[in-house]
Protein backbone atom coordinates (compact mmCIF):
# COMPACT_ATOMS: atom_id res chain seq x y z
CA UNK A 1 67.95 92.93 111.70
CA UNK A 2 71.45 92.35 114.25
CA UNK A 3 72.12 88.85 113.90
CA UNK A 4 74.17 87.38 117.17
CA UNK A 5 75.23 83.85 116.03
CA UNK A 6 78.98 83.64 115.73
CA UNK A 7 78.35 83.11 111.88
CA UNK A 8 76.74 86.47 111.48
CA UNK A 9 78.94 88.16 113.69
CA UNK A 10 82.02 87.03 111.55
CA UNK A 11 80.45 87.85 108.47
CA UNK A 12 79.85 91.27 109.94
CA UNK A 13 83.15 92.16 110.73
CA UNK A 14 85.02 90.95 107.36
CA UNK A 15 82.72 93.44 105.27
CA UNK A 16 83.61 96.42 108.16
CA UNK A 17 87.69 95.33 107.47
CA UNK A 18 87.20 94.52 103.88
CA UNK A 19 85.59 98.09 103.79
CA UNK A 20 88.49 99.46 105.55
CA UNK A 21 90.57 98.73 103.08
CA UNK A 22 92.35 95.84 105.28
CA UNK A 23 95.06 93.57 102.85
CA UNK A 24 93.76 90.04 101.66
CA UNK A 25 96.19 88.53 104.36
CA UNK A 26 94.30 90.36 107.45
CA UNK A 27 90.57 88.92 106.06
CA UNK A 28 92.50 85.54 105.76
CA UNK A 29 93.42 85.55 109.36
CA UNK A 30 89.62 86.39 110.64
CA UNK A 31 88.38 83.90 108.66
CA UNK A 32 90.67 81.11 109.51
CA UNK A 33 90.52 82.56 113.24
CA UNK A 34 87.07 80.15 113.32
CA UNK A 35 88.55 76.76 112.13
CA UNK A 36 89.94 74.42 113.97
CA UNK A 37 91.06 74.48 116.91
CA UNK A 38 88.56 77.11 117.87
CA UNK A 39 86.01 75.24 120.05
CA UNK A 40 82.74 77.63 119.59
CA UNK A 41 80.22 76.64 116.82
CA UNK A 42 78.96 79.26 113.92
CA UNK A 43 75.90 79.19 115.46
CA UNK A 44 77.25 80.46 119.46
CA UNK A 45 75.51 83.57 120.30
CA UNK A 46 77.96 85.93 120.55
CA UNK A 47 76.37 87.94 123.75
CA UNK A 48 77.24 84.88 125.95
CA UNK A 49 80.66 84.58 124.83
CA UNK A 50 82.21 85.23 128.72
CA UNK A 51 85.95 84.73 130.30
CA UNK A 52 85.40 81.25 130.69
CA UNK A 53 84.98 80.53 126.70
CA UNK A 54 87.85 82.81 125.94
CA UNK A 55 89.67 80.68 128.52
CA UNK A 56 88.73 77.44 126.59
CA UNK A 57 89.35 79.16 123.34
CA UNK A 58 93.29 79.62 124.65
CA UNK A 59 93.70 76.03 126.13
CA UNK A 60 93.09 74.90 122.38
CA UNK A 61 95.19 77.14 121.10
CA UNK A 62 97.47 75.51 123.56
CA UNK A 63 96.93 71.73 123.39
CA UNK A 64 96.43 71.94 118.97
CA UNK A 65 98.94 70.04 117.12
CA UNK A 66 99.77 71.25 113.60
CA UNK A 67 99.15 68.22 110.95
CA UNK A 68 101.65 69.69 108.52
CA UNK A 69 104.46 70.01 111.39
CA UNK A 70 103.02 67.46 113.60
CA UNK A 71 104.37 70.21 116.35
CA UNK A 72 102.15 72.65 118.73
CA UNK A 73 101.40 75.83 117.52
CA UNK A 74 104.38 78.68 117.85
CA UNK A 75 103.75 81.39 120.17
CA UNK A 76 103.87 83.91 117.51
CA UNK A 77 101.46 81.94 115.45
CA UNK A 78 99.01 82.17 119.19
CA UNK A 79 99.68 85.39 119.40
CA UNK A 80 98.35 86.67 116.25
CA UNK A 81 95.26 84.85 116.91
CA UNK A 82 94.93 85.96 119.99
CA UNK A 83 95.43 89.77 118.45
CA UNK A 84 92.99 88.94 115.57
CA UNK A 85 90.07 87.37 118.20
CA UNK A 86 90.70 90.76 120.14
CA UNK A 87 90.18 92.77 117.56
CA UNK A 88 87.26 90.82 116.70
CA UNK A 89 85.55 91.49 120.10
CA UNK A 90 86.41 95.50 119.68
CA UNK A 91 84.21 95.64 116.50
CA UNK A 92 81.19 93.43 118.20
CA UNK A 93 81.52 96.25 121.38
CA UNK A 94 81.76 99.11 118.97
CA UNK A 95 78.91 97.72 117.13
CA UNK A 96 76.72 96.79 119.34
CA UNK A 97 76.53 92.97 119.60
CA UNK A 98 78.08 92.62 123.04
CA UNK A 99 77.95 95.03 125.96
CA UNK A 100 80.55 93.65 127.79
CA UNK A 101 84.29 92.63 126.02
CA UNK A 102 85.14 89.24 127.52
CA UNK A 103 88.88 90.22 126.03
CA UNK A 104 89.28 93.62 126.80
CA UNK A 105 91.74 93.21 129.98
CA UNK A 106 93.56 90.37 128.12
CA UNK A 107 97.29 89.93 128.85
CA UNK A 108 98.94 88.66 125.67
CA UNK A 109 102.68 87.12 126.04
CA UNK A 110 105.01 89.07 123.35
CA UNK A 111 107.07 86.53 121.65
CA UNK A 112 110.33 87.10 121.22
CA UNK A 113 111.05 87.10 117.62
CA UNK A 114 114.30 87.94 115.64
CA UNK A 115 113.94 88.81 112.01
CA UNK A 116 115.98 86.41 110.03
CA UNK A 117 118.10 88.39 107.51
CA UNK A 118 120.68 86.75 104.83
CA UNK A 119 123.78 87.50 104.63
CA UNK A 120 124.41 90.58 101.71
CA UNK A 121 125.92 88.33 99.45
CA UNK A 122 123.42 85.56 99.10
CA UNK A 123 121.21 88.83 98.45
CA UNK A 124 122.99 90.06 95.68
CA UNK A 125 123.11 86.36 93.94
CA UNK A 126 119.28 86.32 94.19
CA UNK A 127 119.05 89.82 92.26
CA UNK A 128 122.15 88.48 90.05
CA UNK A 129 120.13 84.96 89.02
CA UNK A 130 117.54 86.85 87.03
CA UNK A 131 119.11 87.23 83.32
CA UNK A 132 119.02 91.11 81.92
CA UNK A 133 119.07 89.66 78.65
CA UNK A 134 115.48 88.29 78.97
CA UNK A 135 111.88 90.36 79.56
CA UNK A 136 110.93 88.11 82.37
CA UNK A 137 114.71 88.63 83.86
CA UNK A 138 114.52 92.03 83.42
CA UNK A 139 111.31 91.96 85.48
CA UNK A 140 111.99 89.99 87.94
CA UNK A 141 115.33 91.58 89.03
CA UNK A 142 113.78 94.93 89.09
CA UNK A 143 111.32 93.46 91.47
CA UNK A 144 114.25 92.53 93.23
CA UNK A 145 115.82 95.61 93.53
CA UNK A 146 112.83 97.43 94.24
CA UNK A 147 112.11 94.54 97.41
CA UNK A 148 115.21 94.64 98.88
CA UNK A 149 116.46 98.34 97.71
CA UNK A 150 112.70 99.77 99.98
CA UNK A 151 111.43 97.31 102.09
CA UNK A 152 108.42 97.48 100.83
CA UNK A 153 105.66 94.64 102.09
CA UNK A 154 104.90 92.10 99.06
CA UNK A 155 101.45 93.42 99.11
CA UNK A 156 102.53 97.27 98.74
CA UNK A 157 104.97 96.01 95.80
CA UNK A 158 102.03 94.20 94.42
CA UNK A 159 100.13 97.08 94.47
CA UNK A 160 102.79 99.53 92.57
CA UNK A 161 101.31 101.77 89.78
CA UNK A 162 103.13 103.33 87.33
CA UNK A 163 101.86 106.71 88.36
CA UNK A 164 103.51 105.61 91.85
CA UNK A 165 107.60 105.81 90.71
CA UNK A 166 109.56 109.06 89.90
CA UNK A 167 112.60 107.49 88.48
CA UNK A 168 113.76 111.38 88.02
CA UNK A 169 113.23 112.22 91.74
CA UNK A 170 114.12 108.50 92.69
CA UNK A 171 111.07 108.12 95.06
CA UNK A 172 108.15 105.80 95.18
CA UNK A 173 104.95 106.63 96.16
CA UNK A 174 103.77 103.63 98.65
CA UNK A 175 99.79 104.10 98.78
CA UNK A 176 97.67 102.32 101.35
CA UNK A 177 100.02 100.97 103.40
CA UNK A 178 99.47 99.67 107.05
CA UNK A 179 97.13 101.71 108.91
CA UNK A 180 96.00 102.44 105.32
CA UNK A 181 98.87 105.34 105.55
CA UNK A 182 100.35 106.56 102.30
CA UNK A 183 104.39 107.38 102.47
CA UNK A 184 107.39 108.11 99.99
CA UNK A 185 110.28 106.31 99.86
CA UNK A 186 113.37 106.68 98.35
CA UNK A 187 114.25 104.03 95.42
CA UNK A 188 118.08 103.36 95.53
CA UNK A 189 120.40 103.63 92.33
CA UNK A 190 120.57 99.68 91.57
CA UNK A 191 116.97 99.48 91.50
CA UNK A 192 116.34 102.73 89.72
CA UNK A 193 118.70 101.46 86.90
CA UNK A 194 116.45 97.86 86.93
CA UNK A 195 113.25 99.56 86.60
CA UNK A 196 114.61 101.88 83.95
CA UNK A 197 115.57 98.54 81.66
CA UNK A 198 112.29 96.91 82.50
CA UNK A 199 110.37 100.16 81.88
CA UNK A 200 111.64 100.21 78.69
CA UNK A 201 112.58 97.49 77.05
CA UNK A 202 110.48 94.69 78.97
CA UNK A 203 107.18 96.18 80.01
CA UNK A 204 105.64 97.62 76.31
CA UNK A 205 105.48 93.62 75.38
CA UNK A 206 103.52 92.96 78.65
CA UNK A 207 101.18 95.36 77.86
CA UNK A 208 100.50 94.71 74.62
CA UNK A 209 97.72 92.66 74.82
CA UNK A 210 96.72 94.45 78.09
CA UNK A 211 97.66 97.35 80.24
CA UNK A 212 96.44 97.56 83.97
CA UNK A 213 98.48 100.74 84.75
CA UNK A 214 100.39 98.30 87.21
CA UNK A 215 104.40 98.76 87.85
CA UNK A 216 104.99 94.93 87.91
CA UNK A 217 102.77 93.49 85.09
CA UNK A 218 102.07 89.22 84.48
CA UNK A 219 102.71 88.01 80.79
CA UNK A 220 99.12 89.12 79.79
CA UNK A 221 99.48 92.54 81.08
CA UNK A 222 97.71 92.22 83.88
CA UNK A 223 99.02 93.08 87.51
CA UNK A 224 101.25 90.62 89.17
CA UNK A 225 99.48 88.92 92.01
CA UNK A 226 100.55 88.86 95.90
CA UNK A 227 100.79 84.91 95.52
CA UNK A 228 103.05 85.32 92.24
CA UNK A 229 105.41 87.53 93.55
CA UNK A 230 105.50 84.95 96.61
CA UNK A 231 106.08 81.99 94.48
CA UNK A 232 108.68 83.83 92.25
CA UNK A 233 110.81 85.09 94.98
CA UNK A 234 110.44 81.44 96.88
CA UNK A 235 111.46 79.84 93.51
CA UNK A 236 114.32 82.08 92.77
CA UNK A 237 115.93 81.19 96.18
CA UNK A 238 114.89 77.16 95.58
CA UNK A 239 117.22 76.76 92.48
CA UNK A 240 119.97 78.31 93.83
CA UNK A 241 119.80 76.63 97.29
CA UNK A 242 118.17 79.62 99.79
CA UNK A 243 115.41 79.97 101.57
CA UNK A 244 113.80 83.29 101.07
CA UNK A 245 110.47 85.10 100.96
CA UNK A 246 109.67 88.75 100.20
CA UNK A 247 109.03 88.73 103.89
CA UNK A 248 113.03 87.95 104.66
CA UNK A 249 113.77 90.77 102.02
CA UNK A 250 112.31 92.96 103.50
CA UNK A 251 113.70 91.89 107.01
CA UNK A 252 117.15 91.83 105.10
CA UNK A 253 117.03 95.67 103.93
CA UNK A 254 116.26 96.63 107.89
CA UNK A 255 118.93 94.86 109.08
CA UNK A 256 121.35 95.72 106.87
CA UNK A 257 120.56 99.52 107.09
CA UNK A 258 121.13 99.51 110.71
CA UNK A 259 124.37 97.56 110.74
CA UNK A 260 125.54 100.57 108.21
CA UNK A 261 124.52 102.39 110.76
CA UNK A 262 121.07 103.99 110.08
CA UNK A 263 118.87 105.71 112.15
CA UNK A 264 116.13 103.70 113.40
CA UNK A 265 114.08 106.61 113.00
CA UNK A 266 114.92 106.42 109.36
CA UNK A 267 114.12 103.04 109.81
CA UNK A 268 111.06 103.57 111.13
CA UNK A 269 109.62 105.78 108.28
CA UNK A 270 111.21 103.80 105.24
CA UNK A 271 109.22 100.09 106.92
CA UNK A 272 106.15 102.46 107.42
CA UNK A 273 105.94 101.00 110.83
CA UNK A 274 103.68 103.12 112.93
CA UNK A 275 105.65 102.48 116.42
CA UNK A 276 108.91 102.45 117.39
CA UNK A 277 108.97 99.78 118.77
CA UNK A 278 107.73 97.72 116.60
CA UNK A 279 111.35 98.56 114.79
CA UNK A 280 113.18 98.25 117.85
CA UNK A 281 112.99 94.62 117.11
CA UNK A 282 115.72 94.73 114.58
CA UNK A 283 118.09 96.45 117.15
CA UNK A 284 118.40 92.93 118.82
CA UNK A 285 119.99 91.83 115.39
CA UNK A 286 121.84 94.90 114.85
CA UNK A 287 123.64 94.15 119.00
CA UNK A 288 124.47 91.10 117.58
CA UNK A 289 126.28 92.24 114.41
CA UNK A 290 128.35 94.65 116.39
CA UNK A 291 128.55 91.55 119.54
CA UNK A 292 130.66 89.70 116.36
CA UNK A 293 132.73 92.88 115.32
CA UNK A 294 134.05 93.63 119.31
CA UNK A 295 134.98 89.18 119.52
CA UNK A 296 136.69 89.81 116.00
CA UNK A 297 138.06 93.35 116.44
CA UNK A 298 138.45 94.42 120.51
CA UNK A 299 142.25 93.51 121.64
CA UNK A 300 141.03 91.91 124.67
CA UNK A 301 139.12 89.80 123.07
CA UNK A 302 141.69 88.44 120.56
CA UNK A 303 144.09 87.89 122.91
CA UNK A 304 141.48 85.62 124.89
CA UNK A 305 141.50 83.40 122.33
CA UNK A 306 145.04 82.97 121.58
CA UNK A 307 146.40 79.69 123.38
CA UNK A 308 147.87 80.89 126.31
CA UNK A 309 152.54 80.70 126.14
CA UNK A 310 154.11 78.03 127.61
């Protein structure tokens, strides 16, 4: 038997996404989606859920302070709940919980958000900091390589098999990605040489007390965790002074490919972004790149900033 309460509903749709084959991170967003500051209880019915609670559901959204920050909540982070609680309310309609979508006609505000990318030589001294003379260095800078030299997500790295690389072809094999879309991407020289070591001479000890099949294997041979890659990557940048992510990486490798000058097509397919558009945010960063090269290079603008002759 259908249960309606809010509790049951939620429950319902993170088996249909979990089933889906949705990441970790999506199923963390539902769930958190029904803390605080959401105003409805677990035990709401969700048939009487109208335009007036999503209303109330926004103006907390609006008026919650974050403890941590002890600042509102960014547009992009009310966004993606907004996104999430919409998505939510397709699966009740497709379901059969709720005949009418209180969210359907929705207007979400876009935020505006540039990718922050570092500069190409703060890149190269994270890759440089991990020691090729160690198994863990070797690792961790063919992570690295891999990160920044693809673009891969953290969670499609994670999920790297062995099976997955053809260091012959120089290709990877990304399975599952968004949309639950398999794609190929090239693997760049730098990083093909860094697996090659690690392959080699680092990985056989890691999997000598246990093989998973995994690219990127933990100490006991198991597969390297979303979170550890996370922490790794945040701790490399920490002791050398830079704040970094895999996230950033990843934003890095797009940015830099289109200053180069890259298609954004190319773009496109190597991020495994299903839209466009969704890459067209990068060519804000890449107009301001080439916005610094005309105020450094154009004649005009030289000469406007000389100090005008006596």
């Amino acid at each position: 038997m259908k249960g309606y309460r809010l509790k049951e509903a939620r429950r319902a749709y993170v088996a249909y996404v979990k089933g889906r084959g949705f990441s970790q991170g999506t199923v963390r967003r539902i769930e958190s989606l029904f803390r605080p500051p959401n105003p409805w209880t677990d035990s709401k019915d969700v048939r009487e859920i109208g335009e007036a609670d999503i209303a109330s559901f926004r103006q907390a959204l609006d008026e919650h302070i974050v403890k941590r920050s002890g600042k509102p909540l960014k547009l992009s982070s009310k966004h993606a709940m907004l996104n999430t609680l919409r998505g939510f309310f397709r699966f009740l309609e497709r379901d059969g919980f709720i005949l009418v979508n209180p969210i359907k006609d929705m207007k979400l505000q876009q935020p505006l958000f540039l990718p922050r990318a570092l500069p190409i030589a703060k890149v190269e001294a994270l890759i440089a900091f991990h020691n090729l003379e160690t198994p863990f260095g070797q690792r961790n800078r063919a992570m690295f390589e891999v990160l920044y030299g693809t673009g891969l997500r953290l969670s499609e790295c994670a999920r790297l098999d062995l099976s997955d690389i053809d260091l012959r072809e120089g290709t990877l094999l990304v399975r599952n990605g968004k949309g639950r879309k398999d794609r190929y991407v090239p693997i760049t020289g730098r990083a093909r040489d860094a697996v090659q070591i690690y392959l080699v001479e680092s990985r056989p000890l890691f999997a000598e007390r246990r093989d998973s099949g995994a690219l990127f294997l933990a100490a006991r041979g198991h597969r390297l965790s979303d979170q550890s890659i996370r922490v790794m990557v945040r701790g490399t940048g920490q002791k050398i002074g830079i704040r970094v992510n895999p996230h950033v990486l990843r934003h890095s490798f797009a940015t830099h490919l289109l200053e180069g000058g890259a298609s954004i097509v190319h773009v496109q397919r190597l991020l495994g972004h299903q839209s466009i558009g969704t890459t067209g945010i990068y060519t804000k960063v890449e107009t301001g790149a080439v916005r610094g090269m005309i105020e450094k290079r154009h004649p005009r603008e030289r000469s406007r900033r000389r100090p005008p002759s006596a």
